[in-house]
N, C-alpha and C. Protein backbone atom coordinates (compact mmCIF):
# COMPACT_ATOMS: atom_id res chain seq x y z
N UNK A 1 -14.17 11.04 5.29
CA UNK A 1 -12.97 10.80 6.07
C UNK A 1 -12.54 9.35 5.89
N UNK A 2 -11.42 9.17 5.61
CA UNK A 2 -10.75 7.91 5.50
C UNK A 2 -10.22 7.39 6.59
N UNK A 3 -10.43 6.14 7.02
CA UNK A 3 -9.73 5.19 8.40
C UNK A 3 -8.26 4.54 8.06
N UNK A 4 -7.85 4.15 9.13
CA UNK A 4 -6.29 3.49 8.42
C UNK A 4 -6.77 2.07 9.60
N UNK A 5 -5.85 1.26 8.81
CA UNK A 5 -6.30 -0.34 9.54
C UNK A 5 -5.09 -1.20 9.17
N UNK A 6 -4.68 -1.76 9.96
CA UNK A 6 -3.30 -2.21 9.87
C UNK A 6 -3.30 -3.56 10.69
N UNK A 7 -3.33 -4.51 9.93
CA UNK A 7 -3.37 -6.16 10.10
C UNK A 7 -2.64 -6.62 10.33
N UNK A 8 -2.00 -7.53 11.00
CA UNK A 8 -0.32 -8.28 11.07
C UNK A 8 -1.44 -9.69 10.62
N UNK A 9 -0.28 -10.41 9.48
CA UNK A 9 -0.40 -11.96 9.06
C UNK A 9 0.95 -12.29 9.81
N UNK A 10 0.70 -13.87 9.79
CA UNK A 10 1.70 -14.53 9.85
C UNK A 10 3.11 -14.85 8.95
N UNK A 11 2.80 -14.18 7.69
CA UNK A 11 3.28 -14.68 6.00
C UNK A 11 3.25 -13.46 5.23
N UNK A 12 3.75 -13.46 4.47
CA UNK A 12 3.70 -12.02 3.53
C UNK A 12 3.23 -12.32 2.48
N UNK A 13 2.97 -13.65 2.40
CA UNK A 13 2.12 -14.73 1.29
C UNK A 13 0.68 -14.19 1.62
N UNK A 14 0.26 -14.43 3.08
CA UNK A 14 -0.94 -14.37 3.53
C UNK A 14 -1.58 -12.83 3.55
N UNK A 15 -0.66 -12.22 3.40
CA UNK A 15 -1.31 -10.84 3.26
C UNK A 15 -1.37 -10.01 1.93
N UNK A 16 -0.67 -10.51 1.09
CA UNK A 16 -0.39 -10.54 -0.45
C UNK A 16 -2.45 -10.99 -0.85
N UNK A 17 -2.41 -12.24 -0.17
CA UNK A 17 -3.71 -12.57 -0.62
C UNK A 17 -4.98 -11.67 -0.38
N UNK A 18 -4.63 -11.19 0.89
CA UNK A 18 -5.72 -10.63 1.45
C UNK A 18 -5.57 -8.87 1.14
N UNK A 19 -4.45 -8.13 0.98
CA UNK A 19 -4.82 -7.38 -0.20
C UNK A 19 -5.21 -7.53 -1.80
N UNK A 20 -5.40 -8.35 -2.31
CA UNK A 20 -5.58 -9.04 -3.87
C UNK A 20 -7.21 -8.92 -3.72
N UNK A 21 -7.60 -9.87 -2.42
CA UNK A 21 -8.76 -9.97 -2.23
C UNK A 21 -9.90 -8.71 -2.26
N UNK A 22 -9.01 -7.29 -1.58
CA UNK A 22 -9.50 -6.34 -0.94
C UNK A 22 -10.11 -5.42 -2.73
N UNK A 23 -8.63 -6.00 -3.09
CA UNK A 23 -8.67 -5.10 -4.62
C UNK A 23 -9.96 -5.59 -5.98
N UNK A 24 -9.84 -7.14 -5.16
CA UNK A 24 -11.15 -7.64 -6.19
C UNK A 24 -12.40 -6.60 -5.26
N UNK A 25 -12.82 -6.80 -4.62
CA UNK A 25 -14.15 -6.12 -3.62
C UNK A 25 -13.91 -4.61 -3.86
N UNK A 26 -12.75 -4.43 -4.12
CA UNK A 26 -13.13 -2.77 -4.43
C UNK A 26 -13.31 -3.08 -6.16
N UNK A 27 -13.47 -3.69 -6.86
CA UNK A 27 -14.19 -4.31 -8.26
C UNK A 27 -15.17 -4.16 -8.65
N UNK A 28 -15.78 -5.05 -7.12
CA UNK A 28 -16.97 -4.66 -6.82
C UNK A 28 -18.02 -3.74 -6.86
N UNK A 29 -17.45 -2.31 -6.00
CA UNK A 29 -17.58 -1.51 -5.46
C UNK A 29 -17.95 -1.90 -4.10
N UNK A 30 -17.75 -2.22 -3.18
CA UNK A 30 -17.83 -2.56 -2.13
C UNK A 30 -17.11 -2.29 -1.13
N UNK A 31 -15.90 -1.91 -1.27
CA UNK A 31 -14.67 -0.72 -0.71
C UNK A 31 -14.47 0.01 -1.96
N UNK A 32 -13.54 1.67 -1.21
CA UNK A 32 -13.11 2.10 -1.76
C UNK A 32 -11.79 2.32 -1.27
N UNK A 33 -10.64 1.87 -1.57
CA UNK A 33 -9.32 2.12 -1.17
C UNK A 33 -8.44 3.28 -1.32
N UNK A 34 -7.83 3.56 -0.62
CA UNK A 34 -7.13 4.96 -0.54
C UNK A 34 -5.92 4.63 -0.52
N UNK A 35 -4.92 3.72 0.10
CA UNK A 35 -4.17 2.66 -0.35
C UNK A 35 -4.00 1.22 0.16
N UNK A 36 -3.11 0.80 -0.10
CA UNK A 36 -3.04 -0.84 0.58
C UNK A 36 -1.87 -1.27 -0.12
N UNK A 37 -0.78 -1.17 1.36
CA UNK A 37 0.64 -1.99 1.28
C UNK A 37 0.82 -2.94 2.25
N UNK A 38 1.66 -3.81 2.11
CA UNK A 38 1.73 -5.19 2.19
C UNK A 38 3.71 -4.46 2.89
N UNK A 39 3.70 -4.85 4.39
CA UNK A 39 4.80 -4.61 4.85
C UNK A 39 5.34 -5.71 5.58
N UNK A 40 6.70 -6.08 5.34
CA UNK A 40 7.13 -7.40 5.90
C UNK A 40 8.18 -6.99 6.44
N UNK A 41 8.26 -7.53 7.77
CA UNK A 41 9.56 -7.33 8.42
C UNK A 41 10.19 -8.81 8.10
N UNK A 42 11.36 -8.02 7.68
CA UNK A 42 12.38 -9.24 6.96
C UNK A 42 12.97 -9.92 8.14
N UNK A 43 14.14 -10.88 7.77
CA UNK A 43 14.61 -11.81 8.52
C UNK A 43 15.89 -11.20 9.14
N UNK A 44 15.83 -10.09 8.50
CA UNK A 44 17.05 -8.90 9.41
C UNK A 44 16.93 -8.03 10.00
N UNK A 45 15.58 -7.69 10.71
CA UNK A 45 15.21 -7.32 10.85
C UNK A 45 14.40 -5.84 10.38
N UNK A 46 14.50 -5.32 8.91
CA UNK A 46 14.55 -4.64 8.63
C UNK A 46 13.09 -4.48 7.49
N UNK A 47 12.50 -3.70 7.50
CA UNK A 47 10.91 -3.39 6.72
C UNK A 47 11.24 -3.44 5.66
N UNK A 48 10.43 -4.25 4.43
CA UNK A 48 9.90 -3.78 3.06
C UNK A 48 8.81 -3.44 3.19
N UNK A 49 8.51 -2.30 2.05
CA UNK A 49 7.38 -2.20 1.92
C UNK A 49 7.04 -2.40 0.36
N UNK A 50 5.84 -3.41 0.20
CA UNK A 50 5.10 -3.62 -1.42
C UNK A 50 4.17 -3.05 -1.39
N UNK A 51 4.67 -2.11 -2.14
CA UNK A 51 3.52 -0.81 -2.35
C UNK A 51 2.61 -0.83 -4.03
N UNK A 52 1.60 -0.32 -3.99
CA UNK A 52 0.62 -1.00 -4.92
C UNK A 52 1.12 -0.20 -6.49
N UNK A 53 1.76 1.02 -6.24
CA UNK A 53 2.36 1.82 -7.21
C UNK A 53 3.83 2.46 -7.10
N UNK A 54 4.46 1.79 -8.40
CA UNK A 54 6.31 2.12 -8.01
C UNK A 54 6.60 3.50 -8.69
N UNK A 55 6.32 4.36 -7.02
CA UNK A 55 6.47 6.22 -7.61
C UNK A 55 8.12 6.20 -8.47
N UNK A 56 8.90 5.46 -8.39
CA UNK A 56 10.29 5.88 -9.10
C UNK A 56 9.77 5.46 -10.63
N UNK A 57 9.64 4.34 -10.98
CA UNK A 57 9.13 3.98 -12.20
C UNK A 57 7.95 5.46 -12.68
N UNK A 58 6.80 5.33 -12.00
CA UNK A 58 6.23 6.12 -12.84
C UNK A 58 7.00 7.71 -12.69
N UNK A 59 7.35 8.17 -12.41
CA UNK A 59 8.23 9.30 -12.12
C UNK A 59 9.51 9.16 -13.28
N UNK A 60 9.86 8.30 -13.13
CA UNK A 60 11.11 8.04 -14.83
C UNK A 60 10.29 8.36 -15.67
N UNK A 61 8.93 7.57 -15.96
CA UNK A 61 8.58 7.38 -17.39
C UNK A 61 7.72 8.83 -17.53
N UNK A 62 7.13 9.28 -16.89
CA UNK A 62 6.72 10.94 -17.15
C UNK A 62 7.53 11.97 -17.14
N UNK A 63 8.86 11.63 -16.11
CA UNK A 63 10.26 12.36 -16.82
C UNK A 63 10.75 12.17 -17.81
N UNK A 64 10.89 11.12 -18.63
CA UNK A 64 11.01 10.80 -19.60
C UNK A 64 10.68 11.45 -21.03
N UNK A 65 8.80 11.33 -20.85
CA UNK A 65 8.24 11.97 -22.12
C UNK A 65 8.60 13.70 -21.94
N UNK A 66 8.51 14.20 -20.34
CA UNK A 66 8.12 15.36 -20.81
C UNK A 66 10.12 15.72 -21.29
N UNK A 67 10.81 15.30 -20.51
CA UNK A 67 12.00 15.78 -21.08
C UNK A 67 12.25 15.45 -22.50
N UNK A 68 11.63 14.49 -23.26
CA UNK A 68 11.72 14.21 -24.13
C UNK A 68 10.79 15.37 -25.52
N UNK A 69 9.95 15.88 -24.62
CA UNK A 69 8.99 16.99 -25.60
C UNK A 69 10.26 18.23 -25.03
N UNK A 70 10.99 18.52 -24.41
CA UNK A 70 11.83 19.26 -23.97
C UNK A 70 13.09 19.09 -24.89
N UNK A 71 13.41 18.08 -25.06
CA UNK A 71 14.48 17.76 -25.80
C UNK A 71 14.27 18.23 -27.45
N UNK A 72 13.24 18.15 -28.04
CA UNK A 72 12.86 18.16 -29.08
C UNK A 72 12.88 19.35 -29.18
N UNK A 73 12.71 20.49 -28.54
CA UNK A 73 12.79 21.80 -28.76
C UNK A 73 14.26 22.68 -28.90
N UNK A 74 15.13 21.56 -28.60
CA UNK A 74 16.54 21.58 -28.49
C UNK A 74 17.33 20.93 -29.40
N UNK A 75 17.11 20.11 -30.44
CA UNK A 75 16.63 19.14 -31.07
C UNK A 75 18.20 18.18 -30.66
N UNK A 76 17.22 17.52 -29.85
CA UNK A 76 18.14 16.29 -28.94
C UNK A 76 17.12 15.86 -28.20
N UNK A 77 16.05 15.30 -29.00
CA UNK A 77 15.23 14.45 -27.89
C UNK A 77 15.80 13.18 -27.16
N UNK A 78 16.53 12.55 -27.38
CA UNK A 78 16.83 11.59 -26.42
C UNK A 78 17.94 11.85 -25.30
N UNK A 79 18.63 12.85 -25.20
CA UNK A 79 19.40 13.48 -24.22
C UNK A 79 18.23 14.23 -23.32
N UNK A 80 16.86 14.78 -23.87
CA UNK A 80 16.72 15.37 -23.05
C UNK A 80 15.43 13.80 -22.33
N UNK A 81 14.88 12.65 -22.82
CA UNK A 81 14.59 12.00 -22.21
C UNK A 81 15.09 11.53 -21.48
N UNK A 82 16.55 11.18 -21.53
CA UNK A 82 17.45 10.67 -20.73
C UNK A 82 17.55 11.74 -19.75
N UNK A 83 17.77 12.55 -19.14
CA UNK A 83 17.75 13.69 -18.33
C UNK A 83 16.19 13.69 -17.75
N UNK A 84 15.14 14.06 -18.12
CA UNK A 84 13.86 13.99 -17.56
C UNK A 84 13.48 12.12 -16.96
N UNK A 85 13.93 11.55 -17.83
CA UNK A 85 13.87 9.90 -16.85
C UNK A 85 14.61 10.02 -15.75
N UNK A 86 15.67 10.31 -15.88
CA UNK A 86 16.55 10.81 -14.02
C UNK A 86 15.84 11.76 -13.03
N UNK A 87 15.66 12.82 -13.96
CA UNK A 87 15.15 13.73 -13.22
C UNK A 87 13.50 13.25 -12.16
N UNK A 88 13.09 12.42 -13.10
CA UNK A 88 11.39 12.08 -12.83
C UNK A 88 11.66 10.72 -11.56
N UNK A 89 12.74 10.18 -11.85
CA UNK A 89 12.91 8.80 -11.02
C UNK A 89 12.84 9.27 -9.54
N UNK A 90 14.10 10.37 -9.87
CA UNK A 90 14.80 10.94 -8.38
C UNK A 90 13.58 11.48 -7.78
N UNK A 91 12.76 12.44 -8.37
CA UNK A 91 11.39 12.53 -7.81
C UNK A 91 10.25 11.81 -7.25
N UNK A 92 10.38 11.05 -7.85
CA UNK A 92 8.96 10.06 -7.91
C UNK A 92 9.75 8.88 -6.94
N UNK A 93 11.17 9.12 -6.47
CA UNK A 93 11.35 8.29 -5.28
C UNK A 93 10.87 8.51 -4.14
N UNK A 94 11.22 10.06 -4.09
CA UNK A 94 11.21 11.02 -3.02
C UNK A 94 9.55 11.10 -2.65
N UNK A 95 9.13 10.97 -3.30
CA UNK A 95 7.15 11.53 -3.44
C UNK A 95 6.93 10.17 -2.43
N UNK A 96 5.49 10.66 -1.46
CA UNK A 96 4.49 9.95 -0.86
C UNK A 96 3.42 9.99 -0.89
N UNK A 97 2.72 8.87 -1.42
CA UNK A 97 1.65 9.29 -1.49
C UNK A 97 0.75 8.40 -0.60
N UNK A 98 -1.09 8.38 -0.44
CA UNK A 98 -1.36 7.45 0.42
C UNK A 98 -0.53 7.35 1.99
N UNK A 99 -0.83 6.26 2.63
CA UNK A 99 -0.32 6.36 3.96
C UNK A 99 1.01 6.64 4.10
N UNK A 100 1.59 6.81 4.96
CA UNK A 100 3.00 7.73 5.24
C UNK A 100 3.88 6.40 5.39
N UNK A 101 4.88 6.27 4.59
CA UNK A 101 5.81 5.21 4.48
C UNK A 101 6.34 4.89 5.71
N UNK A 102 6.86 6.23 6.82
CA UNK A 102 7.68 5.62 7.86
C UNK A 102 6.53 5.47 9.00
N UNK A 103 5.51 5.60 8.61
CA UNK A 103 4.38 5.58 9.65
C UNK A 103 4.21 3.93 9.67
N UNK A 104 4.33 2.98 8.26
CA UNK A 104 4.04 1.41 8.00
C UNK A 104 5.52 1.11 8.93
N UNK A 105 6.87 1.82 8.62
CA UNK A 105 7.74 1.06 9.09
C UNK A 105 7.95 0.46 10.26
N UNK A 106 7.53 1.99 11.04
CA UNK A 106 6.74 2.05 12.74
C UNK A 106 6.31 0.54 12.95
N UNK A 107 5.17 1.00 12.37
CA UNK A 107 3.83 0.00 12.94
C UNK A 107 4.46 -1.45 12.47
N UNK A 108 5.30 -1.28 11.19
CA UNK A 108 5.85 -3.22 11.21
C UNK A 108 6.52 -3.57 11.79
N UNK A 109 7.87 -2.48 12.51
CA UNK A 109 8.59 -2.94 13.49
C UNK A 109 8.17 -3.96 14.85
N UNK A 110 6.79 -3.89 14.84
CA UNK A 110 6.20 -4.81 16.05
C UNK A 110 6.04 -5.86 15.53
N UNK A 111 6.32 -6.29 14.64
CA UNK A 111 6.04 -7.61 14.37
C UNK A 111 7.40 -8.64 14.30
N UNK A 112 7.54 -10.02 14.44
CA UNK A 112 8.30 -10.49 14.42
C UNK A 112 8.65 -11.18 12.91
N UNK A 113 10.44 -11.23 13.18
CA UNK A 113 10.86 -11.09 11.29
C UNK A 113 9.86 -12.33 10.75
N UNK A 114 9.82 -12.02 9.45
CA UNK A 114 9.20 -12.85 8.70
C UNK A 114 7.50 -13.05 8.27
N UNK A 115 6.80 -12.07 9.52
CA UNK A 115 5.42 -11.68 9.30
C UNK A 115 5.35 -10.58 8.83
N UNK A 116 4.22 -10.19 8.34
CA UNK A 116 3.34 -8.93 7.62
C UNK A 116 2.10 -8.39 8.04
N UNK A 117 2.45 -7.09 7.25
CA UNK A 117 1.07 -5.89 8.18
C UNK A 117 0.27 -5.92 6.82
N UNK A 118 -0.90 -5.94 6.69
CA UNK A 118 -1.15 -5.07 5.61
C UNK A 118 -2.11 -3.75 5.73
N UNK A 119 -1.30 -2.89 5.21
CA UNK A 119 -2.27 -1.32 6.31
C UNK A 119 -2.72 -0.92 4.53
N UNK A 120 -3.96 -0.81 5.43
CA UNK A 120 -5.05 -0.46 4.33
C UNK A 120 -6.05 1.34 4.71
N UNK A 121 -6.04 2.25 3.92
CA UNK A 121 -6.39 3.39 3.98
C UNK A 121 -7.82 3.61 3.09
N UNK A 122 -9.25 3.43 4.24
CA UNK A 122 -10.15 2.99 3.73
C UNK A 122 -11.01 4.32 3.73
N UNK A 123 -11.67 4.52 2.33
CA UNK A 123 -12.25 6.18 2.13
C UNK A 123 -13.75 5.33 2.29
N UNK A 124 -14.05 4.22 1.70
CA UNK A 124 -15.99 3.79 2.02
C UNK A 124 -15.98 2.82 1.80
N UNK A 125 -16.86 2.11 2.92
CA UNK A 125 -16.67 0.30 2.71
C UNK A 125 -18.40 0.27 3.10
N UNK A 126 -18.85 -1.09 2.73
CA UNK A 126 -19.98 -1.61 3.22
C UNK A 126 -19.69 -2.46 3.60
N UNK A 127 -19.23 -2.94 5.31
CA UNK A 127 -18.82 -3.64 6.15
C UNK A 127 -19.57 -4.69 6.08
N UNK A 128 -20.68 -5.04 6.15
CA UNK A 128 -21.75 -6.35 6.30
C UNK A 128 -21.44 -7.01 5.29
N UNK A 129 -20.33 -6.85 3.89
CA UNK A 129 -20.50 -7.07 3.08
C UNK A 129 -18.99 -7.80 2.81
N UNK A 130 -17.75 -6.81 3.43
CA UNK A 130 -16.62 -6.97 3.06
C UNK A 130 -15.73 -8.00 4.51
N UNK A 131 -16.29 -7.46 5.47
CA UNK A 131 -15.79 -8.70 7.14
C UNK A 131 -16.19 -9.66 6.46
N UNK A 132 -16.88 -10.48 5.79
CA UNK A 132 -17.17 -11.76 6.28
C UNK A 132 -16.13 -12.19 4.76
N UNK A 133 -15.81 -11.49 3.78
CA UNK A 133 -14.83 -12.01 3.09
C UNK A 133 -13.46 -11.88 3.54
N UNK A 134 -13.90 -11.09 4.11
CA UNK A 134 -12.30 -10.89 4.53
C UNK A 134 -11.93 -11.81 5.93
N UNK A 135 -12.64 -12.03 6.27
CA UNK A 135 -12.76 -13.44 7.48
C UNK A 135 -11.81 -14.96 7.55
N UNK A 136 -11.71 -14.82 6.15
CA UNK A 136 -10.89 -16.20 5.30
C UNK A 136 -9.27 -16.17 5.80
N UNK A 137 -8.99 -14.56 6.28
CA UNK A 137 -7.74 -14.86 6.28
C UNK A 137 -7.07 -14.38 7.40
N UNK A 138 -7.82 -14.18 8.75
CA UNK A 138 -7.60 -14.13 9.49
C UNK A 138 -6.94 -13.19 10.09
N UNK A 139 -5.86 -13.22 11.19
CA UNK A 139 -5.30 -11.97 11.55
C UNK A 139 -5.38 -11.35 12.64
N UNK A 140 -4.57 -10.39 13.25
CA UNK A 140 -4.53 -9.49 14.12
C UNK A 140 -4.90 -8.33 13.77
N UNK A 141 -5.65 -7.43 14.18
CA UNK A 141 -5.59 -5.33 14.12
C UNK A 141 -4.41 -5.47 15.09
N UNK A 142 -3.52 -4.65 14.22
CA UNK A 142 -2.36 -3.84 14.98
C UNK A 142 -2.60 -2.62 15.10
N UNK A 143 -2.93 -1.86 14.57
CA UNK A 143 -3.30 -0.39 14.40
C UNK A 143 -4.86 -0.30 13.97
N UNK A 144 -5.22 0.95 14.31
CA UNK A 144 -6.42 1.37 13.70
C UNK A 144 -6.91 2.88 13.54
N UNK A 145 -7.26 3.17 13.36
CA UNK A 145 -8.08 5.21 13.35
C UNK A 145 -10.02 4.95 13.62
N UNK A 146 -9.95 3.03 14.09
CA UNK A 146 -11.28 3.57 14.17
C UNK A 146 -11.99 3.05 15.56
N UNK A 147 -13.28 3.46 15.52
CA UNK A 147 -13.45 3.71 16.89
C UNK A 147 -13.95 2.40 17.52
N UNK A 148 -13.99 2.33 19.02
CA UNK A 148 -13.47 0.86 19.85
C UNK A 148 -14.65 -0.10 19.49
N UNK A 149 -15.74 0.65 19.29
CA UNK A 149 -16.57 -0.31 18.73
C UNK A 149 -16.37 -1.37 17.41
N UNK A 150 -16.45 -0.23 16.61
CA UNK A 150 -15.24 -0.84 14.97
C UNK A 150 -14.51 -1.62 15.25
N UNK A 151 -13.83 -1.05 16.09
CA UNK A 151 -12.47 -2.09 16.05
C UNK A 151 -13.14 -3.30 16.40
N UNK A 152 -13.32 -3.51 17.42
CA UNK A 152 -13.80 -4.65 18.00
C UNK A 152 -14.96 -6.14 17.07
N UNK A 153 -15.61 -5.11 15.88
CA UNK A 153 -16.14 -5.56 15.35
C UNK A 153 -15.52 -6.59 14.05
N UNK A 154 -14.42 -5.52 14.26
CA UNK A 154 -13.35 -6.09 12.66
C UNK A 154 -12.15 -6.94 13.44
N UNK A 155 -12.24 -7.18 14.96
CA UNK A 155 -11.14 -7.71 15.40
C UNK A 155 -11.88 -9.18 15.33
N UNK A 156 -13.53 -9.40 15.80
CA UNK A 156 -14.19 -10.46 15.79
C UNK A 156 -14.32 -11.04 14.66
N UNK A 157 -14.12 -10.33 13.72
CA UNK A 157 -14.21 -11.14 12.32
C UNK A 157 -13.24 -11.84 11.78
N UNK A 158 -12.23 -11.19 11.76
CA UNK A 158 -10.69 -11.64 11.84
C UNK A 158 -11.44 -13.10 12.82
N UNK A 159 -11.63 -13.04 13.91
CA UNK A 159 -11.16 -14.69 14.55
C UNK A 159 -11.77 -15.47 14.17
N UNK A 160 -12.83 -14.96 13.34
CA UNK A 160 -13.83 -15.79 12.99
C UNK A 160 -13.67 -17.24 12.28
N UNK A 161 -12.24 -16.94 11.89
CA UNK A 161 -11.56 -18.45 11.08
C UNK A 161 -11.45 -19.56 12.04
C-alpha cells in the first residue's frame, strides 16, 4: 500500500530541491516513489503543477510512431504521424496518472501565492534512513494518508532544521 504526503515549502525553489533529493535516495534504493510533483500556487492565485512526466509530450511521440507505422500502410507515413502526434497529445493530456491532479490543486490552494507543496506518493521507504536527509529542508505536512504516529514522526523531522 502506498501513502501520500504532501509538504508545503516556502519557495518552489525549495521544494524543486527536496524532490531532486527524494529522486537521488530512490537511487539509492531507499524509497520507492509512486510519484512526486512539485505544486506552486502562483502569484494569481492559481496552481501549477511540475509534474515529473509530460503525459502530452509522451502521448504525441507514441502517437506519432504508431500513426506513423499506420501511415505507411497507406503509404503516407507522415500524414499519418502527423495525425497520431495529435491524436496521442490530446490523449496523453487527458491521462492521469500517479496522484490525482485536482486532488494537488485542492491541497495547494491552502497555501499562500508563491509557496509550494511537494506531494509525494510513497510505495516503500526505510524511514531511519530517508527523515534525517530529508531534514535539510524543512517544512510543513499539509496532508498525509499516514497514521498520527507517522505523521508526527515526519512532522518532527521536518523541524529538525
Amino acid at each position: 500500500m502506498a501513502d501520500l504526503v504532501i509538504i508545503a515549502y516556502e519557495t518552489e525553489e525549495k521544494a524543486e530541491a527536496a524532490r531532486k533529493k527524494l529522486l537521488d535516495l530512490q537511487k539509492e534504493y531507499l524509497i520507492e516513489l509512486g510519484d512526486a510533483v512539485v505544486a506552486v500556487r502562483q502569484l494569481d492565485g492559481n496552481v501549477k503543477l511540475n509534474q515529473l512526466v509530460n503525459m502530452t509530450a509522451v502521448g504525441a511521440a507514441s502517437g506519432g510512431m504508431w500513426g506513423a507505422l499506420v501511415g505507411m500502410l497507406f503509404l503516407n507515413p507522415l500524414l499519418g504521424a502527423a495525425v497520431g502526434a495529435g491524436a496521442g497529445a490530446l490523449s496523453g493530456r487527458f491521462r492521469d496518472i500517479g496522484i490525482s491532479d485536482q486532488f494537488m490543486k485542492d491541497a495547494a490552494a491552502a497555501l499562500t501565492p508563491g509557496q509550494a507543496a511537494l506531494c509525494v506518493l510513497v510505495r516503500k521507504v526505510t524511514a531511519d534512513k530517508v527523515l534525517p536527509a530529508m531534514a535539510e529542508f524543512g517544512g510543513a505536512v499539509l496532508r498525509t494518508s499516514l497514521s498520527a504516529e507517522q505523521e508526527a514522526k515526519l512532522q518532527d523531522a521536518l523541524r529538525a532544521v
